[in-house]
N, C-alpha and C. Protein backbone atom coordinates (compact mmCIF):
# COMPACT_ATOMS: atom_id res chain seq x y z
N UNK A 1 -5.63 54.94 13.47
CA UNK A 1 -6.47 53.96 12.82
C UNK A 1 -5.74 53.27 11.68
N UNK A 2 -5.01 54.16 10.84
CA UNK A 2 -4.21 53.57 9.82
C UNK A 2 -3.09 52.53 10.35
N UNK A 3 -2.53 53.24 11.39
CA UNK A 3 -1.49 51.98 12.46
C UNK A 3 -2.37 51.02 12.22
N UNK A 4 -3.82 50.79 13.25
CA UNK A 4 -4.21 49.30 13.27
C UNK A 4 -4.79 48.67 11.94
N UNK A 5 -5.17 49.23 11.18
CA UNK A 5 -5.32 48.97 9.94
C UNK A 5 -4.18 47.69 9.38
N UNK A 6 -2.89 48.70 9.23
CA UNK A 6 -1.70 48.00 8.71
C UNK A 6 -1.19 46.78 9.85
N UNK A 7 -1.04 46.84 10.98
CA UNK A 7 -1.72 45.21 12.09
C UNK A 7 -1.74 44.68 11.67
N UNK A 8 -3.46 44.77 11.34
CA UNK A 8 -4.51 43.47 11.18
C UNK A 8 -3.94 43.07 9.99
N UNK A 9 -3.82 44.15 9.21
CA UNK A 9 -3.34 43.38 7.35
C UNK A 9 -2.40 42.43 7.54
N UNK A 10 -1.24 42.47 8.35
CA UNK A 10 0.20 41.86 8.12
C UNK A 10 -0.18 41.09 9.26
N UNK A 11 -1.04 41.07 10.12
CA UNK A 11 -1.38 39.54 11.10
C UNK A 11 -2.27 38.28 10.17
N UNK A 12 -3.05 39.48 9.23
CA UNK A 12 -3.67 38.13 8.19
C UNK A 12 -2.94 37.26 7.44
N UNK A 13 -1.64 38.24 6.95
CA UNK A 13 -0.81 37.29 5.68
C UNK A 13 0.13 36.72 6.44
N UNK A 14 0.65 37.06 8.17
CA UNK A 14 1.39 36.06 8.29
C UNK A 14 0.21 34.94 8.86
N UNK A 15 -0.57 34.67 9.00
CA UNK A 15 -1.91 33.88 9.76
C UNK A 15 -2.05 32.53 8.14
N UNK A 16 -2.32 33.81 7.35
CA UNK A 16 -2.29 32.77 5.97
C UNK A 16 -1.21 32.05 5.82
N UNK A 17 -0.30 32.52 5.83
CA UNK A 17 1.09 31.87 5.13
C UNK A 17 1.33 30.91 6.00
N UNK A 18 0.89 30.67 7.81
CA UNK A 18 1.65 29.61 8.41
C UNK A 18 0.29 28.69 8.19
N UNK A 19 -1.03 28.76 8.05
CA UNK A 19 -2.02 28.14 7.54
C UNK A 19 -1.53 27.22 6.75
N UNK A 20 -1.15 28.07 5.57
CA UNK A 20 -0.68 27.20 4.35
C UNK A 20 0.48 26.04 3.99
N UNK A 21 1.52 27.03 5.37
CA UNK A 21 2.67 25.83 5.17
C UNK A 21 2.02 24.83 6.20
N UNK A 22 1.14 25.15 6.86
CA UNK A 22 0.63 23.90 7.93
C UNK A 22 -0.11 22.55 6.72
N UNK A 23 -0.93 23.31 5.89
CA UNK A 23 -1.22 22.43 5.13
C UNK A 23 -0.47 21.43 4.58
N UNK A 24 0.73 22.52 3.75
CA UNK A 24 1.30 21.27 2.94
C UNK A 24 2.36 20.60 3.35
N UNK A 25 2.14 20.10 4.76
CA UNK A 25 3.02 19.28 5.37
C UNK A 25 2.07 18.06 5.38
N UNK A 26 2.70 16.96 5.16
CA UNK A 26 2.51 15.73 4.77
C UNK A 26 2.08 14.83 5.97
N UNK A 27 1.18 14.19 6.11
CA UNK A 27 1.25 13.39 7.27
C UNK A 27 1.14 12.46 6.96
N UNK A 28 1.54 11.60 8.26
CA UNK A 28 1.73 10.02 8.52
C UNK A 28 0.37 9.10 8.71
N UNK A 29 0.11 8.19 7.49
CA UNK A 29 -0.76 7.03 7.57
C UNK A 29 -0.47 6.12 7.98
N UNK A 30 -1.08 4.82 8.90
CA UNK A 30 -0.98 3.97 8.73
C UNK A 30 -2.21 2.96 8.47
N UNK A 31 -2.00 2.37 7.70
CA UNK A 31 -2.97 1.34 7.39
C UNK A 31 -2.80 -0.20 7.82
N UNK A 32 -3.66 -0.74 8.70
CA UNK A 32 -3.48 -2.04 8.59
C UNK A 32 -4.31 -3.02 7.67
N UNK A 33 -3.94 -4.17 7.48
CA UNK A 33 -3.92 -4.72 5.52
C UNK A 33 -3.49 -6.31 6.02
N UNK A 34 -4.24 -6.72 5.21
CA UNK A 34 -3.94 -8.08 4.92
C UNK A 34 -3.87 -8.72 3.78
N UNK A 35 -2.68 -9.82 3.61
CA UNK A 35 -3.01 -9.97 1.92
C UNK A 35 -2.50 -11.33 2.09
N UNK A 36 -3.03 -12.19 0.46
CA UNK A 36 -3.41 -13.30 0.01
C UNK A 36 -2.44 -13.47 -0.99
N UNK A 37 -0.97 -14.62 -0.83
CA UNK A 37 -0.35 -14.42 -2.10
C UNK A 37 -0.36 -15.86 -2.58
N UNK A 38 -0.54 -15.91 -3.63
CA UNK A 38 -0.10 -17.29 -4.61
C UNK A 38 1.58 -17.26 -4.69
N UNK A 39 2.43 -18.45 -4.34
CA UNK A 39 3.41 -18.60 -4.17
C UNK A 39 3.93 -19.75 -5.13
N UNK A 40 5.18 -19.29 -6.06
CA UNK A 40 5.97 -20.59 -7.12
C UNK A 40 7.25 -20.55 -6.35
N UNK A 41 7.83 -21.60 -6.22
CA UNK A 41 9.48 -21.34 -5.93
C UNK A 41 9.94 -22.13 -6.17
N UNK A 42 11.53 -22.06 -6.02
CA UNK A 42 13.22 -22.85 -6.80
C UNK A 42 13.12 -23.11 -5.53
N UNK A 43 13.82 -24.68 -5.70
CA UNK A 43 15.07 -24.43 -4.23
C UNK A 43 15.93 -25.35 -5.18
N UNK A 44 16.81 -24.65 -4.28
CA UNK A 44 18.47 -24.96 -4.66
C UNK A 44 19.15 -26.08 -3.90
N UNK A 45 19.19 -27.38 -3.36
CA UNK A 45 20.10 -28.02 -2.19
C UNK A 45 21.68 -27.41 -2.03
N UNK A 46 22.08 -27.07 -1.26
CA UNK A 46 23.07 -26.27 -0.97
C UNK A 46 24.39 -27.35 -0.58
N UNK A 47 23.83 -28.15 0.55
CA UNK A 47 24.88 -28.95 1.26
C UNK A 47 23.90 -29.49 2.16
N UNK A 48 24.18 -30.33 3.13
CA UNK A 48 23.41 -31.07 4.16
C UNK A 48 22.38 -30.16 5.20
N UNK A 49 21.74 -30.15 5.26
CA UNK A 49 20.67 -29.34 6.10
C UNK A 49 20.22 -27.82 5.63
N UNK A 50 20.82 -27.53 4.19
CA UNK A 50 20.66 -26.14 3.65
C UNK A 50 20.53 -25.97 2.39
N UNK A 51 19.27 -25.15 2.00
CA UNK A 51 18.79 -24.96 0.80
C UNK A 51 18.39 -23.95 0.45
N UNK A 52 18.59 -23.13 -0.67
CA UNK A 52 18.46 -21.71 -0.74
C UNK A 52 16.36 -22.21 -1.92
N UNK A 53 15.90 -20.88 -1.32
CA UNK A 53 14.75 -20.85 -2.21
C UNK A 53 14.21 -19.51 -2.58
N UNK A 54 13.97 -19.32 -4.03
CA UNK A 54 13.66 -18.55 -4.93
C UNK A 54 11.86 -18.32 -4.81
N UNK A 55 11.59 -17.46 -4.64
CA UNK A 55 10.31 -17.07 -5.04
C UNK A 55 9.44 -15.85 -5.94
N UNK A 56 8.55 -16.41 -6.10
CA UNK A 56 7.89 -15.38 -7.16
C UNK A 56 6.50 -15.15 -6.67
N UNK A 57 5.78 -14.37 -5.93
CA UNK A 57 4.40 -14.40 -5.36
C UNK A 57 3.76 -13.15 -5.88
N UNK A 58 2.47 -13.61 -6.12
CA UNK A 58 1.77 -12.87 -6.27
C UNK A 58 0.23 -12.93 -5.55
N UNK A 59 -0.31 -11.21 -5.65
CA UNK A 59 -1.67 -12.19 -4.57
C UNK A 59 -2.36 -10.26 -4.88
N UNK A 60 -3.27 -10.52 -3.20
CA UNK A 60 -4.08 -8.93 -3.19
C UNK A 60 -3.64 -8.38 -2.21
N UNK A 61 -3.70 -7.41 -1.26
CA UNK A 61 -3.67 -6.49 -0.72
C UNK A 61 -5.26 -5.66 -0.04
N UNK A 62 -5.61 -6.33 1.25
CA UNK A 62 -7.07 -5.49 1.86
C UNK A 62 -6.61 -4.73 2.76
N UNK A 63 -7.29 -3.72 2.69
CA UNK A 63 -7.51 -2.73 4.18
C UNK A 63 -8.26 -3.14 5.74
N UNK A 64 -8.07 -3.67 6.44
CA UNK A 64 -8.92 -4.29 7.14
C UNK A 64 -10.14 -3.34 7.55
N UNK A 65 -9.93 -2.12 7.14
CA UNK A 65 -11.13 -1.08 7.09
C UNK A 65 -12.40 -1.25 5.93
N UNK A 66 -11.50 -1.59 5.18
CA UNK A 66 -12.51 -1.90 3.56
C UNK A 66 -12.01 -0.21 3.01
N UNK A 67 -11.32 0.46 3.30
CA UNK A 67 -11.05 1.29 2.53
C UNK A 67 -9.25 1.69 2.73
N UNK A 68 -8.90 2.63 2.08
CA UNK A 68 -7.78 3.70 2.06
C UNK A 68 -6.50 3.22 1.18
N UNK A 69 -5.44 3.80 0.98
CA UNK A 69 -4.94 3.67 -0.24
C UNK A 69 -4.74 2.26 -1.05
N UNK A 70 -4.21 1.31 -0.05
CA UNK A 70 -3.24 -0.32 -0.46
C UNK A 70 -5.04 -0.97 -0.46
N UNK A 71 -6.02 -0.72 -0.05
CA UNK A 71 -7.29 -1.23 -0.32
C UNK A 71 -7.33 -2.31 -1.53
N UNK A 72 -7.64 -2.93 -1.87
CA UNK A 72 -7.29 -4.28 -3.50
C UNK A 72 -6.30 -4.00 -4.20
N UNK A 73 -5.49 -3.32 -3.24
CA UNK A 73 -3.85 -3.36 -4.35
C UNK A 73 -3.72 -5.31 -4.70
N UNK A 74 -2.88 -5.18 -6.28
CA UNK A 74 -2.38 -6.74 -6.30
C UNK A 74 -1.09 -6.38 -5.99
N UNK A 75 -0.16 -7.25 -5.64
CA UNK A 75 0.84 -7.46 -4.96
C UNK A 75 1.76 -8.29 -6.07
N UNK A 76 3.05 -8.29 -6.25
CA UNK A 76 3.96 -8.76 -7.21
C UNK A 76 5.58 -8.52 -6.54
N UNK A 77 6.04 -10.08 -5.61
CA UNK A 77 7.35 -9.83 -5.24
C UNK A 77 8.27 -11.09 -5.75
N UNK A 78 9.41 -10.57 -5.65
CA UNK A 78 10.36 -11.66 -6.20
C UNK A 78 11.36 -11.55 -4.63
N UNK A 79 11.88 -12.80 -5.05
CA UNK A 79 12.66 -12.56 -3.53
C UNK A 79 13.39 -14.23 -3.20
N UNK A 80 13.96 -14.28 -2.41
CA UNK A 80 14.45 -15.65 -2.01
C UNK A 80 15.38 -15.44 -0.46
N UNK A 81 15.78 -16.74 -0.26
CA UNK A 81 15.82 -16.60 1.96
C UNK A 81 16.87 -18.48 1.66
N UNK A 82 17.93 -18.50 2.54
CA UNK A 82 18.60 -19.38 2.45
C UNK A 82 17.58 -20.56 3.82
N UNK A 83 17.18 -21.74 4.13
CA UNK A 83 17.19 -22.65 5.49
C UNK A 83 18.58 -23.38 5.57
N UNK A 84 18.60 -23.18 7.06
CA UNK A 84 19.36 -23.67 7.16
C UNK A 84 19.02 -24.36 8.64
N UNK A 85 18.88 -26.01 8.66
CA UNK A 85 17.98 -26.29 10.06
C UNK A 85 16.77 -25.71 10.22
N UNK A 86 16.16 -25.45 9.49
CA UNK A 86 14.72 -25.18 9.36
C UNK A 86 14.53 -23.52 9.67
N UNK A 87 15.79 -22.84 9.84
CA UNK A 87 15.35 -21.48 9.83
C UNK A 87 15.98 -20.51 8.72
N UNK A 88 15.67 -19.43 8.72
CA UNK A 88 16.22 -18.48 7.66
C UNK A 88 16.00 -16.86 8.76
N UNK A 89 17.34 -16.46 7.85
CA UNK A 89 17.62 -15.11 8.65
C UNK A 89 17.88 -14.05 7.53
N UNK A 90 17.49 -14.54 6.57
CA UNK A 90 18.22 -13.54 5.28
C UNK A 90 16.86 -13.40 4.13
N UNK A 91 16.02 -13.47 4.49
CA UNK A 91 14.87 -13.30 3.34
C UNK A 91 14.87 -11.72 2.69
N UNK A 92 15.03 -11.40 1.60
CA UNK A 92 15.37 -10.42 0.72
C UNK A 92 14.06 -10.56 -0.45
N UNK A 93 13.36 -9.66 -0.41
CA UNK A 93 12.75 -9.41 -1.93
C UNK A 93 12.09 -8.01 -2.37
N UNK A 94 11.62 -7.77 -3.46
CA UNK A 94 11.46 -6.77 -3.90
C UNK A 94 10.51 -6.79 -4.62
N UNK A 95 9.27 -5.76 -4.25
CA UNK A 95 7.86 -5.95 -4.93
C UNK A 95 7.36 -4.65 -5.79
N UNK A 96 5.80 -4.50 -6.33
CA UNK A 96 5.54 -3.18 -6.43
C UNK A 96 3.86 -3.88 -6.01
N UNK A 97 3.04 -2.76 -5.67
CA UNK A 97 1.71 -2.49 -4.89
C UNK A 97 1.58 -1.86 -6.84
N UNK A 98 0.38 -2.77 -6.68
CA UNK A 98 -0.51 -1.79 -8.65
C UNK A 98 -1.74 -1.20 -7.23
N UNK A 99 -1.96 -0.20 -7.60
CA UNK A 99 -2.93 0.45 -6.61
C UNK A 99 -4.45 0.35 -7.65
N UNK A 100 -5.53 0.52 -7.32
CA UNK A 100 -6.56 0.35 -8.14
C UNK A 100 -6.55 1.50 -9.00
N UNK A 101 -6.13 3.15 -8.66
CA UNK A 101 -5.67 4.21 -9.88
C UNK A 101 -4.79 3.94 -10.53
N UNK A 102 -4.74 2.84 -10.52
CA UNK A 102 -3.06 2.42 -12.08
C UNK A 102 -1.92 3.00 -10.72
N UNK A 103 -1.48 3.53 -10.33
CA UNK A 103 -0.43 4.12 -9.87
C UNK A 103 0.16 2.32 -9.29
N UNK A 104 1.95 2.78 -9.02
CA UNK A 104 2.13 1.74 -8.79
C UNK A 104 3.23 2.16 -7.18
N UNK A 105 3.64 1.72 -6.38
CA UNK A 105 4.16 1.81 -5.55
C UNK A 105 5.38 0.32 -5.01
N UNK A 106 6.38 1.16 -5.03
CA UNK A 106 7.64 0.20 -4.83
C UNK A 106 8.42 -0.28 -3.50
N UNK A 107 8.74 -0.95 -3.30
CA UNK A 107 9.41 -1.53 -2.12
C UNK A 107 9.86 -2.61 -2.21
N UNK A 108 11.32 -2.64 -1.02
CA UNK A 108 11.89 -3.47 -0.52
C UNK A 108 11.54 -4.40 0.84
N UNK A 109 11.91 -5.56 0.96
CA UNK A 109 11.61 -6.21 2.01
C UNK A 109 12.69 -7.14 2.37
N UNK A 110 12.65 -7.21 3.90
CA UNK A 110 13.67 -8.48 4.30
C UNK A 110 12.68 -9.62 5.47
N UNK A 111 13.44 -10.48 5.67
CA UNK A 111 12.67 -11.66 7.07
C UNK A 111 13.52 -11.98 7.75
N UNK A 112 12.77 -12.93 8.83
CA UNK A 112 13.40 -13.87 9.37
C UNK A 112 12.04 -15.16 9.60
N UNK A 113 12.42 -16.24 9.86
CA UNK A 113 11.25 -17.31 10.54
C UNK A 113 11.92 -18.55 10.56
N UNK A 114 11.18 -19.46 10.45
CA UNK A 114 11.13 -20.49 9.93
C UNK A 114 10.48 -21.47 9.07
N UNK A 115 11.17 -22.66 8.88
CA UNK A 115 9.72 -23.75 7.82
C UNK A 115 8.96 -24.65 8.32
N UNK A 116 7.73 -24.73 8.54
CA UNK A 116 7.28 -25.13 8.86
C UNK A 116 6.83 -26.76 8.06
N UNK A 117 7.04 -27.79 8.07
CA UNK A 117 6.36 -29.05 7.63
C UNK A 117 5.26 -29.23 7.18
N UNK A 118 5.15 -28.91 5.57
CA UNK A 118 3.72 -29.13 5.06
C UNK A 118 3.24 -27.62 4.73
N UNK A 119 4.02 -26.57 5.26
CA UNK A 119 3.01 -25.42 4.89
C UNK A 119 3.93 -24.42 4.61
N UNK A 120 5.17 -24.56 5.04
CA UNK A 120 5.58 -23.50 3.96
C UNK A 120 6.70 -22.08 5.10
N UNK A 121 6.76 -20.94 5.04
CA UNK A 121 8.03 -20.11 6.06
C UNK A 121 6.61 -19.58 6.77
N UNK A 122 7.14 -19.38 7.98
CA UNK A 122 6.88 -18.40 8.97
C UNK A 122 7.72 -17.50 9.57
N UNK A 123 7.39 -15.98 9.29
CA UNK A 123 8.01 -15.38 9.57
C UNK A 123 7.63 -13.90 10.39
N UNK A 124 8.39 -13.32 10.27
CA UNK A 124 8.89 -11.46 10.40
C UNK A 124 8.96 -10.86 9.04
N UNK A 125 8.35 -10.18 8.06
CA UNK A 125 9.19 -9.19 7.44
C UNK A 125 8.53 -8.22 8.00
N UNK A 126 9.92 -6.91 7.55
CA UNK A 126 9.88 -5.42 7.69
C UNK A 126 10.16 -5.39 6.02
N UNK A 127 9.65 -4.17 5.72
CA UNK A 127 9.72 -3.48 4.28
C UNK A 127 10.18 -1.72 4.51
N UNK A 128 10.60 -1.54 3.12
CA UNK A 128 11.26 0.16 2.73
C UNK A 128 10.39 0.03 1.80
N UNK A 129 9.52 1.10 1.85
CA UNK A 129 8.58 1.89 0.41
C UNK A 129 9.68 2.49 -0.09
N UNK A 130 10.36 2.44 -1.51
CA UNK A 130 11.37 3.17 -1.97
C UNK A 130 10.35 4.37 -2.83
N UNK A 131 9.50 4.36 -3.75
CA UNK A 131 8.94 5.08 -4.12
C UNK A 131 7.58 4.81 -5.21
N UNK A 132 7.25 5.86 -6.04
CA UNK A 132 5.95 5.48 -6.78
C UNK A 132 5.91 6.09 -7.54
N UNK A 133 4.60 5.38 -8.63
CA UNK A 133 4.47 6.19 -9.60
C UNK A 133 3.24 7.47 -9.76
N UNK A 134 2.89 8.27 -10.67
CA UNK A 134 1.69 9.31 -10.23
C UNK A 134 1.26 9.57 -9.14
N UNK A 135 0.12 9.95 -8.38
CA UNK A 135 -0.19 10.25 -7.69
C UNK A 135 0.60 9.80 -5.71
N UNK A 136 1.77 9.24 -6.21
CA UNK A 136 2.19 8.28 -5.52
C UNK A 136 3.83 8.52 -5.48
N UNK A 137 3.93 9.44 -6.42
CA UNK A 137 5.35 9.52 -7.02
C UNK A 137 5.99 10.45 -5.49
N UNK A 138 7.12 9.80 -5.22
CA UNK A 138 7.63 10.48 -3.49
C UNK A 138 7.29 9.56 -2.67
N UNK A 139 6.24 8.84 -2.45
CA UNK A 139 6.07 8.36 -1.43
C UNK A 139 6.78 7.55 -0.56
N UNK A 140 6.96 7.74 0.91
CA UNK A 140 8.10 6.78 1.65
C UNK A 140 7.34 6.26 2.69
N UNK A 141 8.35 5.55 3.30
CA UNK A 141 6.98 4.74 3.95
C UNK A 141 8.11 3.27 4.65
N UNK A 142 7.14 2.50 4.96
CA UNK A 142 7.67 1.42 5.85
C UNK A 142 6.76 0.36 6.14
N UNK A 143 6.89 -0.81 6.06
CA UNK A 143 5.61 -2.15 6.09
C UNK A 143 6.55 -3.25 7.61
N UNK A 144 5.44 -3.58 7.96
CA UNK A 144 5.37 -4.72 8.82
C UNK A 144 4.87 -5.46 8.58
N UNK A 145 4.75 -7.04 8.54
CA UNK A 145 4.24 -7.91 8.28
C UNK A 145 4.60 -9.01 8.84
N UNK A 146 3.26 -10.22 9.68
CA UNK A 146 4.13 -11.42 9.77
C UNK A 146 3.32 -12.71 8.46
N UNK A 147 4.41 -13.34 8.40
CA UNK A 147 4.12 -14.38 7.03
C UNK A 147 3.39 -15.77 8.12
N UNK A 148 2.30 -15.92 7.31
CA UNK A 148 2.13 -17.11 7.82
C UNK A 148 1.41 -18.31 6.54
N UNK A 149 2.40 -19.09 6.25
CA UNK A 149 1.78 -20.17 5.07
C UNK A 149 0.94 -21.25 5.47
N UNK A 150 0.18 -21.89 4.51
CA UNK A 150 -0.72 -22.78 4.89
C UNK A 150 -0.82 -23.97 4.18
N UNK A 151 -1.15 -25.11 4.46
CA UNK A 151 -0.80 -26.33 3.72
C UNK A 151 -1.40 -25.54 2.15
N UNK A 152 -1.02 -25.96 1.23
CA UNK A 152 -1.24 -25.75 -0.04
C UNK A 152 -2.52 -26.41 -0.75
N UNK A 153 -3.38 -25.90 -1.54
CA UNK A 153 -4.39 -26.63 -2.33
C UNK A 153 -4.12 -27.52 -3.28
N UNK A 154 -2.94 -26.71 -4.09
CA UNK A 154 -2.86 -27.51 -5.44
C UNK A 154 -1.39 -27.62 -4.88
N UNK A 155 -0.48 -29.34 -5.18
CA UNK A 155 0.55 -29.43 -5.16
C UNK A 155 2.05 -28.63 -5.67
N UNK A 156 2.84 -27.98 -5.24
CA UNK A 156 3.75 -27.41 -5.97
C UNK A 156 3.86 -26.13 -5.78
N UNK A 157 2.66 -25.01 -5.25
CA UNK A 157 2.27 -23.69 -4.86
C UNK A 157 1.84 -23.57 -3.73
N UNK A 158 2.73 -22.20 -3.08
CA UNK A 158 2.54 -21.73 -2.19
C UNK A 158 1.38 -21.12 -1.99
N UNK A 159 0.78 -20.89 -0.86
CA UNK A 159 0.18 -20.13 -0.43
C UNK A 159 0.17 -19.30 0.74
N UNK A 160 0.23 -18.26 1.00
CA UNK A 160 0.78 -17.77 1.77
C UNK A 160 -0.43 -16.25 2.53
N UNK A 161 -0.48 -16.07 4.00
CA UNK A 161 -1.09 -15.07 4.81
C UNK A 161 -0.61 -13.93 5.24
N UNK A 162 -0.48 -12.95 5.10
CA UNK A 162 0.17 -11.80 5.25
C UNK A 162 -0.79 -10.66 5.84
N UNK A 163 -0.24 -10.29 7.31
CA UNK A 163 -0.79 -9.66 8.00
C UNK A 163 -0.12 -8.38 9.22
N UNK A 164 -0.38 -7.57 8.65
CA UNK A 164 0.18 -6.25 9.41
C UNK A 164 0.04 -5.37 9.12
N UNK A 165 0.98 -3.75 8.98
CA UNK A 165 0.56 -2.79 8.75
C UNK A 165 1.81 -2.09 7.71
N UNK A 166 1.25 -0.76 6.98
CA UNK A 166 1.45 0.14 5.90
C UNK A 166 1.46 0.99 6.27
N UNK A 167 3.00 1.64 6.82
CA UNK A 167 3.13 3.07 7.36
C UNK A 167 3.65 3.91 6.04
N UNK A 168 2.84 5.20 5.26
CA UNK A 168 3.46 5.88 4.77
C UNK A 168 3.06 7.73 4.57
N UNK A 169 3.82 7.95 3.87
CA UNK A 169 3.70 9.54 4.14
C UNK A 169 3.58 9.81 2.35
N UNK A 170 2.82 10.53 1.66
CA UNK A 170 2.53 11.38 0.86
C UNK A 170 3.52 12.54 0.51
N UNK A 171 4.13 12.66 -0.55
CA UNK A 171 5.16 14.37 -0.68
C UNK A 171 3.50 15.71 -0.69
């Protein structure tokens, strides 16, 4: 009896212990999200058919659920993309997600598209979540998105549609 006794004991704590590391393994979200950015930009004339342009956007961040983490995040990227013949292959920028708990979350992004007449790039980006702050701090991750701009309201500013998804993982 004492044999099965000592068993059951050491089937519970290894039962617990793989429980536990089952827990604190991290899983994979994805969220799909759409967001709204206000757009300022430079351009540079380069040479005949090529112009480099600078941007500064800012906007929101929805869940198309109405809930989960990037939910009314505001959005804040800097970034710029050379045309050349109306396309670009090099769009580069770098943002942070303010999450509605103050926490803030960081990433990189690149594109490709083109310009469209009157409204502004259409594109591809992919993004790198590099990391975060509090509750957020570790986090990695990966964004899809395609850009789609729209004639502008007020002369001089972008406006811009952003639609896809927010793959990330939690430490």
């Amino acid at each position: 009896m004492r044999r099965f006794t000592w068993i059951l004991a050491l089937g519970c704590l290894v039962l617990i212990a793989f429980v536990t590391q089952a827990q604190a393994q991290s899983k994979e979200v994805t969220e799909a999200v759409t967001g709204a950015l206000y757009v300022t930009t430079k351009a540079l004339p380069l040479e005949e058919g090529r112009v480099r342009i600078h941007y500064d956007a800012v906007g929101i961040v929805l869940s198309d659920t109405g809930s989960g983490l990037f939910h009314q995040a505001t959005a804040h990227v800097l970034g710029g993309f050379t045309v050349e013949k109306g396309t670009y292959s090099d769009d580069r920028g770098w943002g942070v997600l303010n999450l509605q708990n103050g926490d803030k979350v960081f990433y990189t992004q690149g594109g490709t598209g083109e310009m469209k007449p009157g409204g502004g790039p259409e594109g591809k980006i992919t993004g790198t979540i590099t990391g975060g702050t509090g509750k957020c701090a570790g986090i990695k991750g990966r964004t899809t998105f395609s850009r789609h701009s729209v004639r502008p309201a007020v002369e001089g500013i972008g406006q811009t549609v952003m639609k896809g998804t927010i793959t990330y993982t939690l430490p």
